[in-house]
PDB file of N, CA and C in Angstrom:
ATOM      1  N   UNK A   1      68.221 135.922 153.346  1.00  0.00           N
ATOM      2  CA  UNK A   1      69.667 135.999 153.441  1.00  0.00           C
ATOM      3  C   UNK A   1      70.119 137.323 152.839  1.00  0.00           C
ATOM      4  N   UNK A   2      71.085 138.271 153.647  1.00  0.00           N
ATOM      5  CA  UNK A   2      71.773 139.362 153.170  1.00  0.00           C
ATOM      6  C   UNK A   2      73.243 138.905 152.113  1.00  0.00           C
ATOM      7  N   UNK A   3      73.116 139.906 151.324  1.00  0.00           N
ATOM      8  CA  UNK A   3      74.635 140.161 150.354  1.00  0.00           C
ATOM      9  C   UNK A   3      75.771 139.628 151.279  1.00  0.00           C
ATOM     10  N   UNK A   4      75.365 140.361 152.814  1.00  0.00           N
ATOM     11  CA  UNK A   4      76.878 140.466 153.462  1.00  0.00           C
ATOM     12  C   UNK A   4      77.132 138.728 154.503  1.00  0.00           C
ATOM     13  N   UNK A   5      75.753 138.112 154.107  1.00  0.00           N
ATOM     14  CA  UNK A   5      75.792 137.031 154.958  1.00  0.00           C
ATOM     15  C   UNK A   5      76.874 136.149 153.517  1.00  0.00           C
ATOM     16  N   UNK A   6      76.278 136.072 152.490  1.00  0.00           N
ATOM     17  CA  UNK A   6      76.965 135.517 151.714  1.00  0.00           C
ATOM     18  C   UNK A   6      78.503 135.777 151.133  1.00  0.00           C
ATOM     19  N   UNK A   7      78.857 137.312 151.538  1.00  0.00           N
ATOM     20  CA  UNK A   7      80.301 137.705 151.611  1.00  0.00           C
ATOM     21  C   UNK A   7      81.187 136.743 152.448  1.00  0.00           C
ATOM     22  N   UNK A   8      80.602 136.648 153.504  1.00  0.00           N
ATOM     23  CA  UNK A   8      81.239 136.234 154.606  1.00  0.00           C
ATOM     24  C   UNK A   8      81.801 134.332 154.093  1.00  0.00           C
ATOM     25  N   UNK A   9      81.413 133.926 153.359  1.00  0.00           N
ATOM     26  CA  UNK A   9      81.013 132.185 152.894  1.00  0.00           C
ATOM     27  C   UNK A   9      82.314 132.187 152.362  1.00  0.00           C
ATOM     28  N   UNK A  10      82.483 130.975 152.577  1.00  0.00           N
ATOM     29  CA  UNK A  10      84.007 130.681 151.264  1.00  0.00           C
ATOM     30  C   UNK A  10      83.481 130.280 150.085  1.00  0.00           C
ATOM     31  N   UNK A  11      83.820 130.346 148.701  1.00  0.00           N
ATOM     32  CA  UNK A  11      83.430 129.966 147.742  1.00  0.00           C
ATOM     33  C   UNK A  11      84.675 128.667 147.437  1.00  0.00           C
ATOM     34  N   UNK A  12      83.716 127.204 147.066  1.00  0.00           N
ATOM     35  CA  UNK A  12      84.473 126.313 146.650  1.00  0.00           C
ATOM     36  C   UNK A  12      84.246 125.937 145.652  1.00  0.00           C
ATOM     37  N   UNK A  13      85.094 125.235 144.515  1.00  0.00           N
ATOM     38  CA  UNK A  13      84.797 124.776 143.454  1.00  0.00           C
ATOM     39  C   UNK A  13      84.560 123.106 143.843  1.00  0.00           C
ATOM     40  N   UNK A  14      83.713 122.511 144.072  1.00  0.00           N
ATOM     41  CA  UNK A  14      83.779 120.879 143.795  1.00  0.00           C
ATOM     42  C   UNK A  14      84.372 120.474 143.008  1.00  0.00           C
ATOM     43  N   UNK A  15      84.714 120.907 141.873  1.00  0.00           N
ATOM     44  CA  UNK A  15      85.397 119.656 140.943  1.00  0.00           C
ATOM     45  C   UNK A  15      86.723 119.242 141.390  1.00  0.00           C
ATOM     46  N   UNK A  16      87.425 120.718 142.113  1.00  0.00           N
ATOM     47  CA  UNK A  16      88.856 120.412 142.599  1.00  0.00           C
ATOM     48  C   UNK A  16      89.086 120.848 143.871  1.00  0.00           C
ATOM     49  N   UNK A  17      88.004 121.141 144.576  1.00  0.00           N
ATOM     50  CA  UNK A  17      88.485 121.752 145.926  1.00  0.00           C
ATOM     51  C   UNK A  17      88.748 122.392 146.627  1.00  0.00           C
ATOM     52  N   UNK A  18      89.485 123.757 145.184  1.00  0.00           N
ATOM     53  CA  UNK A  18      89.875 124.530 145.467  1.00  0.00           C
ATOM     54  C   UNK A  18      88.648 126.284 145.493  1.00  0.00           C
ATOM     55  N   UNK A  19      89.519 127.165 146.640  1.00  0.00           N
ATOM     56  CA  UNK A  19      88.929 128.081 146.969  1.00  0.00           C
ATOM     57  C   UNK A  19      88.973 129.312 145.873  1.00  0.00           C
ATOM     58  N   UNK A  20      87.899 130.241 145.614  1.00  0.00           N
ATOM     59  CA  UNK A  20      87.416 130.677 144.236  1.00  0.00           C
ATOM     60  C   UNK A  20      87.870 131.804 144.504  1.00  0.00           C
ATOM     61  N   UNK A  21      87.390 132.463 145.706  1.00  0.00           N
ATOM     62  CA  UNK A  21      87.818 133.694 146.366  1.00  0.00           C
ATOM     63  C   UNK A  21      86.767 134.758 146.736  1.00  0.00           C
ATOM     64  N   UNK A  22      86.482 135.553 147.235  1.00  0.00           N
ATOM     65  CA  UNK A  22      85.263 136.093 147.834  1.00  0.00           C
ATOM     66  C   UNK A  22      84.451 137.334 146.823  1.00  0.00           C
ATOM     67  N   UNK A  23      83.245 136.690 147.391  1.00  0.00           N
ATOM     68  CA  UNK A  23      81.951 137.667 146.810  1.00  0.00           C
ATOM     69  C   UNK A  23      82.258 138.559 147.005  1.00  0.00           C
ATOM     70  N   UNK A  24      82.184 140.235 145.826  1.00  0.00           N
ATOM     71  CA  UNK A  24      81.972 141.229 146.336  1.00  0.00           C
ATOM     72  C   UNK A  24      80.873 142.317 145.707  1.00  0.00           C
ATOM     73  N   UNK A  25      79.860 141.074 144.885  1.00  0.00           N
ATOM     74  CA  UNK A  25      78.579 141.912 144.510  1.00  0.00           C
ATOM     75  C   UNK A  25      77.824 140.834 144.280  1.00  0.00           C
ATOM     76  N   UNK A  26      76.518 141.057 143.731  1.00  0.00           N
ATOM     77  CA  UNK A  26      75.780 140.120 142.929  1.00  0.00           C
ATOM     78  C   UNK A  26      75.079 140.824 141.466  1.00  0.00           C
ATOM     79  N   UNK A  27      74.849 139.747 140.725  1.00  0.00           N
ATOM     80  CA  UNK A  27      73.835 140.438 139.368  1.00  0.00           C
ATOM     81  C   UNK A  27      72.684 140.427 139.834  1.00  0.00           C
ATOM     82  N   UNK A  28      71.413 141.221 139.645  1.00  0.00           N
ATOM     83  CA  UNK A  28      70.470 140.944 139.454  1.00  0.00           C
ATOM     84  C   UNK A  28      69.790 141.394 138.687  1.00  0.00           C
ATOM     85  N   UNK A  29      69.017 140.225 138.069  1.00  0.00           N
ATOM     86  CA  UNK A  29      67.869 140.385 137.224  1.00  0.00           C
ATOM     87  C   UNK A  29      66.886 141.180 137.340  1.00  0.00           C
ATOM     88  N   UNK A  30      67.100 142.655 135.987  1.00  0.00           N
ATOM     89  CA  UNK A  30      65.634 143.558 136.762  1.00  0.00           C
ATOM     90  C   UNK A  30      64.788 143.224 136.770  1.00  0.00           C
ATOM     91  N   UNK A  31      64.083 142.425 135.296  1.00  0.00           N
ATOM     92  CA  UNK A  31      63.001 142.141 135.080  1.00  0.00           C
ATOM     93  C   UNK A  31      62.006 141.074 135.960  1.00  0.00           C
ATOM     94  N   UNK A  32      63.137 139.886 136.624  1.00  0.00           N
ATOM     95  CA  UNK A  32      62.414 138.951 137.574  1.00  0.00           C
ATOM     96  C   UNK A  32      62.957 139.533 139.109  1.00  0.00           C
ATOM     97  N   UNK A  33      63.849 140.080 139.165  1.00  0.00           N
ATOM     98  CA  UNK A  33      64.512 139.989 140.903  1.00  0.00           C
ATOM     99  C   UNK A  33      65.183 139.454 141.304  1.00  0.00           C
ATOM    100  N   UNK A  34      65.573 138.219 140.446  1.00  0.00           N
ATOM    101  CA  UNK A  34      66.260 136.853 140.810  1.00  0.00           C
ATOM    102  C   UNK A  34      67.829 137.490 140.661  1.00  0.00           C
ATOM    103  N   UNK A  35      68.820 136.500 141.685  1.00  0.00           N
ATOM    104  CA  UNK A  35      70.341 136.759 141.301  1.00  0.00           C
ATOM    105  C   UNK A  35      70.646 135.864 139.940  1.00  0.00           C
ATOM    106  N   UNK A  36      71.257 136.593 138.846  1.00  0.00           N
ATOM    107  CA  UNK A  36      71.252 135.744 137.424  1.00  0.00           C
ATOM    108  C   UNK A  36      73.094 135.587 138.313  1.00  0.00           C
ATOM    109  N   UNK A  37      73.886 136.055 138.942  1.00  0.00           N
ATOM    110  CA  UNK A  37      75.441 135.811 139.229  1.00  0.00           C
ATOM    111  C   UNK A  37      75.565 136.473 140.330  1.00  0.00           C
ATOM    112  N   UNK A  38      76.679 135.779 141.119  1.00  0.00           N
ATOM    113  CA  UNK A  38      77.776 136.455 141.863  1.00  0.00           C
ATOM    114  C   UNK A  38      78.942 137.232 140.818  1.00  0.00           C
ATOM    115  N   UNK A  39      79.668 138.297 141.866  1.00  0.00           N
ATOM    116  CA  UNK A  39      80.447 138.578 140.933  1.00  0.00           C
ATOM    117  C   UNK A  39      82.089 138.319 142.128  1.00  0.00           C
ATOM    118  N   UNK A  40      82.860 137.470 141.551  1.00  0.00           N
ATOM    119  CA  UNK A  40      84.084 137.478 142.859  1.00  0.00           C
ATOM    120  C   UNK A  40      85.151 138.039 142.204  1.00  0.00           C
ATOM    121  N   UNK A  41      85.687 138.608 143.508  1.00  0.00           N
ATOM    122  CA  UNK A  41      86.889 139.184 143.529  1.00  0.00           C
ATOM    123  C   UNK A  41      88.134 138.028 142.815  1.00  0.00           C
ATOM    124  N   UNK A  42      88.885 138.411 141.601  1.00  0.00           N
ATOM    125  CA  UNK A  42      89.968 137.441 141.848  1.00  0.00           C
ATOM    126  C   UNK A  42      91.039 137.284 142.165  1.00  0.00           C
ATOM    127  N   UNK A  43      91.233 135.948 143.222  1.00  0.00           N
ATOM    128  CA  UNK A  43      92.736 135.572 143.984  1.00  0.00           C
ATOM    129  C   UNK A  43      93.803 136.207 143.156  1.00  0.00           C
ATOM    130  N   UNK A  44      94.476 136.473 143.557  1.00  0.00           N
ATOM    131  CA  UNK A  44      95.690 137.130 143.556  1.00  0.00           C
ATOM    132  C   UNK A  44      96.696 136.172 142.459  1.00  0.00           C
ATOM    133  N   UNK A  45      97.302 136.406 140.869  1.00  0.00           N
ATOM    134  CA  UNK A  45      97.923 135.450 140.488  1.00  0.00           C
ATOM    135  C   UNK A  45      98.762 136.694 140.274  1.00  0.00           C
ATOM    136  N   UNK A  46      99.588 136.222 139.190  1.00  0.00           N
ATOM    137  CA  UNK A  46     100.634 137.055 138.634  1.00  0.00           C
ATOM    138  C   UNK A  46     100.517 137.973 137.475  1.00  0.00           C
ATOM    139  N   UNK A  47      99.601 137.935 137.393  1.00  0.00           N
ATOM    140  CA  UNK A  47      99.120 139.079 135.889  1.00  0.00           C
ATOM    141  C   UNK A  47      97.867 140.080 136.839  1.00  0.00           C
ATOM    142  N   UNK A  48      97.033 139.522 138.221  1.00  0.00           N
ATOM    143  CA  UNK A  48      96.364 140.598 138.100  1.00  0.00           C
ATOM    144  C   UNK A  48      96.546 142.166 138.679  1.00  0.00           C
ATOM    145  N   UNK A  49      97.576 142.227 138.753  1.00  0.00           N
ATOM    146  CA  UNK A  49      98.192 143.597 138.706  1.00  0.00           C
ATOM    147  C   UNK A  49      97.821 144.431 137.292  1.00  0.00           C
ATOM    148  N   UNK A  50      97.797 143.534 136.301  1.00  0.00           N
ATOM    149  CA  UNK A  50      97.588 144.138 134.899  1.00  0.00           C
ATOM    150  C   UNK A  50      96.221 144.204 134.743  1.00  0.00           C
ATOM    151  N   UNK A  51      95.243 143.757 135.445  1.00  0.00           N
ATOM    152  CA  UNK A  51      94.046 143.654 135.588  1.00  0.00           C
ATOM    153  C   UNK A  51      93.167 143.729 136.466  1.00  0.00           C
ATOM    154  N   UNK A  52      93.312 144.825 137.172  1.00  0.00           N
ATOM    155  CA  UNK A  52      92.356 144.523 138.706  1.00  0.00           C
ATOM    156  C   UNK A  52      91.216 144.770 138.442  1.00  0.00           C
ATOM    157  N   UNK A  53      90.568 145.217 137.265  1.00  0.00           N
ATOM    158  CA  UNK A  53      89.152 145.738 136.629  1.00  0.00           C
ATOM    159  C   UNK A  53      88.608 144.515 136.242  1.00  0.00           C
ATOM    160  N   UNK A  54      89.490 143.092 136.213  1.00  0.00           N
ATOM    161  CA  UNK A  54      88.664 141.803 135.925  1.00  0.00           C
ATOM    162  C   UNK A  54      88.265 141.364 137.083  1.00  0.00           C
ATOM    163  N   UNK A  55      87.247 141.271 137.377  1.00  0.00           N
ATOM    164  CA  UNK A  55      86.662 140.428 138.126  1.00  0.00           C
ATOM    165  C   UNK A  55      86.061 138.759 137.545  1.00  0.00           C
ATOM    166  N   UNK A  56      85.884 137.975 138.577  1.00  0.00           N
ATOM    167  CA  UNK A  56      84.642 136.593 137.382  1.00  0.00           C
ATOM    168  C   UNK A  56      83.423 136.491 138.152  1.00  0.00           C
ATOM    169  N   UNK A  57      82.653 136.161 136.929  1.00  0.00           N
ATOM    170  CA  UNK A  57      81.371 136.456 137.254  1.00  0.00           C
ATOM    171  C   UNK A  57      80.976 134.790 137.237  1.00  0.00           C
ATOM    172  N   UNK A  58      80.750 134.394 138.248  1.00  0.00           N
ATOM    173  CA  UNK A  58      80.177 132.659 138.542  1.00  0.00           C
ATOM    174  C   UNK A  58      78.405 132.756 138.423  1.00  0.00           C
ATOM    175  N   UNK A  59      77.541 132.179 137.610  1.00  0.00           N
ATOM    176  CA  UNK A  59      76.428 132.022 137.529  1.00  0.00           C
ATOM    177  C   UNK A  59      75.662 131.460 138.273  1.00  0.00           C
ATOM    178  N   UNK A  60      74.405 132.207 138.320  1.00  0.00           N
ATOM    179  CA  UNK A  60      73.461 131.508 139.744  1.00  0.00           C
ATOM    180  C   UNK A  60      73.509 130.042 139.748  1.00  0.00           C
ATOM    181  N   UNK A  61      73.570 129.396 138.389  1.00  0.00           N
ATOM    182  CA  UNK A  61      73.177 128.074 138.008  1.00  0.00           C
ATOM    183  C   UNK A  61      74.108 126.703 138.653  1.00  0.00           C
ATOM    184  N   UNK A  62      75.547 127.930 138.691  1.00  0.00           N
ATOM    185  CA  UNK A  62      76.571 126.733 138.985  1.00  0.00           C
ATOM    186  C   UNK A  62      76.862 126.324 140.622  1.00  0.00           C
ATOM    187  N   UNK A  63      75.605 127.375 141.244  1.00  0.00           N
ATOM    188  CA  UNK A  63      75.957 127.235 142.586  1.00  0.00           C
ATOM    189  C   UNK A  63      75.158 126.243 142.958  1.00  0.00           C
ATOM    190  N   UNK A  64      75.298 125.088 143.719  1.00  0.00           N
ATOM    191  CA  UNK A  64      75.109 123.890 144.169  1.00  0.00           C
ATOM    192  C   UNK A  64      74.584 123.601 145.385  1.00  0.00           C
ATOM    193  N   UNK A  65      75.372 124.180 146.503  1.00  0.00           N
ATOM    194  CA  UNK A  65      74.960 124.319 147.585  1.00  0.00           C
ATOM    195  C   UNK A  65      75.254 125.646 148.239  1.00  0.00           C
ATOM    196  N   UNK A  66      74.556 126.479 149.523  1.00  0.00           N
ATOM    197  CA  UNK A  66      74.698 126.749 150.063  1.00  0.00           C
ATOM    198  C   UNK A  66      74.793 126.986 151.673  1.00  0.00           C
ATOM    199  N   UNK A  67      75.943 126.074 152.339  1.00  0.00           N
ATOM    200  CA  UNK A  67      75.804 125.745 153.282  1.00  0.00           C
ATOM    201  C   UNK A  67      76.556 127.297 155.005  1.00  0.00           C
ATOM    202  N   UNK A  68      76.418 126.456 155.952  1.00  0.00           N
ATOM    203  CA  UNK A  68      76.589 127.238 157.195  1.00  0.00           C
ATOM    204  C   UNK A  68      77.956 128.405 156.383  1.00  0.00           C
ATOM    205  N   UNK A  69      79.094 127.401 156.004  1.00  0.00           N
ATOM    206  CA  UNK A  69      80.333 128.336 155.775  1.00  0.00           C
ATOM    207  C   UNK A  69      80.463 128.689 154.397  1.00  0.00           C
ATOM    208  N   UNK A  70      80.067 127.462 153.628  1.00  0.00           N
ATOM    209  CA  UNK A  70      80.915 127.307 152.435  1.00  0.00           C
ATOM    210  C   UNK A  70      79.702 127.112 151.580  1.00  0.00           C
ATOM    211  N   UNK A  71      80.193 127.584 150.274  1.00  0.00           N
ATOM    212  CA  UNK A  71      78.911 128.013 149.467  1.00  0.00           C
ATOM    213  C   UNK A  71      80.096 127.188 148.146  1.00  0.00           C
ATOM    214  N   UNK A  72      79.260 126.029 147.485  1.00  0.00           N
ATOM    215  CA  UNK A  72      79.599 124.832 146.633  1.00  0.00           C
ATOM    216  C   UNK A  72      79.396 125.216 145.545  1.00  0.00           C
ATOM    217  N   UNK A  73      80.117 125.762 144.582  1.00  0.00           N
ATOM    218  CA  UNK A  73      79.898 125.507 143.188  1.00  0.00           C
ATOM    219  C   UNK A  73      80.909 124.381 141.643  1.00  0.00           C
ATOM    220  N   UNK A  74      79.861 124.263 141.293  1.00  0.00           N
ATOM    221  CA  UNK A  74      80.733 123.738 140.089  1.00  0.00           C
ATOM    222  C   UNK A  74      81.074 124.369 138.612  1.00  0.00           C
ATOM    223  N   UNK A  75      82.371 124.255 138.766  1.00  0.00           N
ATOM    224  CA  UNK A  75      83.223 124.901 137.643  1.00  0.00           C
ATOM    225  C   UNK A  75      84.232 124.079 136.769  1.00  0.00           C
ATOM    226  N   UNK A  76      84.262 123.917 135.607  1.00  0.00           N
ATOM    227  CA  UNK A  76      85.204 123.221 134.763  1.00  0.00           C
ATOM    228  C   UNK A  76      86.571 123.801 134.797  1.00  0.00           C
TER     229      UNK A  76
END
């Protein structure tokens, strides 16, 4: 699977449903290779004008599934 196949995915949170907002990198681990995170862009609220240098970084761990569209994670 490419970076850009997984751009393309919606990111969901299971606990509530709601949409996280889209991939626009990943971490990886030098030492193993492995992705230790995604890093997503974040949705649009009312402060991130004051912050467009924050991004969130969701961990390989919390991702659950990855299906045809939608790529499942869980988040508190």
């Amino acid at each position: 699977m490419r970076l850009s196949d997984l751009q393309s995915k919606n990111l969901v949170n299971m606990n509530d449903g709601k949409n996280i907002g889209n991939i626009i990198d990943v971490k990886i681990n030098e030492a193993t290779g492995n992705i230790d995170s995604l890093i997503i862009e974040s949705k649009g609220n009312v402060f991130s004008f004051l912050n467009k240098d924050v991004d969130v970084e969701i961990a390989w761990a919390d991702i659950k599934k990855i299906g045809e569209d939608v790529i499942l994670v869980s988040l508190k």
